[in-house]
Protein backbone atom coordinates (compact mmCIF):
# COMPACT_ATOMS: atom_id res chain seq x y z
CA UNK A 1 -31.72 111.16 -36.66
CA UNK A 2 -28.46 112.00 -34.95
CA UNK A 3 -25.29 111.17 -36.71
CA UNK A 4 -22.89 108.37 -35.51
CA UNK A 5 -18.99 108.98 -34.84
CA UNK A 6 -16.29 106.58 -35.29
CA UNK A 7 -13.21 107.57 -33.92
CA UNK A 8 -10.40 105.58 -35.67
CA UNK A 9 -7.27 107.24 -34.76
CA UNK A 10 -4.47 105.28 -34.37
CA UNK A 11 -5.02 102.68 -36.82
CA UNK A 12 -3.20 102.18 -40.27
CA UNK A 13 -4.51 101.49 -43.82
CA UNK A 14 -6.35 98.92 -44.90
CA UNK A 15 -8.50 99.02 -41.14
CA UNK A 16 -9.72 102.36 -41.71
CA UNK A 17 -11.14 101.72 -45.35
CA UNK A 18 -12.44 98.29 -43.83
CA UNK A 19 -14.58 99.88 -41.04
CA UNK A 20 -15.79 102.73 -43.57
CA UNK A 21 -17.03 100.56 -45.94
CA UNK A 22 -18.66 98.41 -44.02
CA UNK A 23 -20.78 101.10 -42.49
CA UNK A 24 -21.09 102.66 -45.53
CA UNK A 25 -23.08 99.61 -46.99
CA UNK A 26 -25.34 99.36 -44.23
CA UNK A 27 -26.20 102.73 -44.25
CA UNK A 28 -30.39 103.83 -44.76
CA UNK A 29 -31.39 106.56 -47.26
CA UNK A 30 -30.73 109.60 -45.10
CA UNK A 31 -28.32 108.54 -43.07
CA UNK A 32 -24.69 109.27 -41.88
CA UNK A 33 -21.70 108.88 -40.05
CA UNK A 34 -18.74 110.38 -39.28
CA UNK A 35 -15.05 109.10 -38.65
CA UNK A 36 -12.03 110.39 -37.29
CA UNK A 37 -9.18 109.16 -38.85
CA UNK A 38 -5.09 109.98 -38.30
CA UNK A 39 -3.79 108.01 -41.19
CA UNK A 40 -3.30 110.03 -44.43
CA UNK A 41 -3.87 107.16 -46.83
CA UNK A 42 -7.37 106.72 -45.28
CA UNK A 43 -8.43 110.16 -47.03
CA UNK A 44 -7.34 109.50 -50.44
CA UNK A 45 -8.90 105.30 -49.97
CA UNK A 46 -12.17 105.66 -49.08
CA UNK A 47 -13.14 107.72 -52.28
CA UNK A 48 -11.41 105.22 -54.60
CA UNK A 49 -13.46 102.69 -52.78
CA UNK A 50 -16.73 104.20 -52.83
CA UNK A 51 -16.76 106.19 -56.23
CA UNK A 52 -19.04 103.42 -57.56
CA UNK A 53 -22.18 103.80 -55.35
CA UNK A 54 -23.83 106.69 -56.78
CA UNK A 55 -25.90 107.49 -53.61
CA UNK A 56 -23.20 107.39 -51.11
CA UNK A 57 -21.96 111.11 -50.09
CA UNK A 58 -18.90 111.85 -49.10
CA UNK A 59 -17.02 114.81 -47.22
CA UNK A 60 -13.60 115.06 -45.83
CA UNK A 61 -12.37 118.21 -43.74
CA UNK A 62 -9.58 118.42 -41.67
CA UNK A 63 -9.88 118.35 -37.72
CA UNK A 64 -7.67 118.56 -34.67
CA UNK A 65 -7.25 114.63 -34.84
CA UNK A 66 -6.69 114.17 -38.26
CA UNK A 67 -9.30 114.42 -40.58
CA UNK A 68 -12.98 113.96 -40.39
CA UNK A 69 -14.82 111.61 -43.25
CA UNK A 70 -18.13 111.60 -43.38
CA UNK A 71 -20.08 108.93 -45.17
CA UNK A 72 -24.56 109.65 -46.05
CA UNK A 73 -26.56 107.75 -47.93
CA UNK A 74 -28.84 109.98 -50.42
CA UNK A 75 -31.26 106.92 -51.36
């Protein structure tokens, strides 16, 4: 299954978190995607907002945009 990218540079706190978690709840077991985001804020939210669903997986790394978040779904 390839991964999905959401590029979300350029927009400001709370939109970022917004579109995150909403993928992030539709996500399947085994799935992931991926978002480019600009807005520092963003990197520090979407943990605090998703540190209660045990299955969802998340990575942040830095990229030439911004940073790169990447939201899976273990089950």
């Amino acid at each position: 299954m390839s991964e999905i990218s959401v590029n979300l540079t350029g927009t400001v706190c709370p939109y970022p978190v917004m579109v995150i978690i909403e993928h992030a709840e539709k996500l399947k077991p085994g799935e992931s995607v991926s978002f480019i985001v600009d807005d520092p804020l963003a990197i520090k939210s979407v943990p605090d907002e998703l540190e209660d669903d045990e299955y969802i997986d998340i990575t942040i790394e830095t990229c030439k945009e911004g940073w790169k978040i990447t939201v899976a779904k273990s089950r």
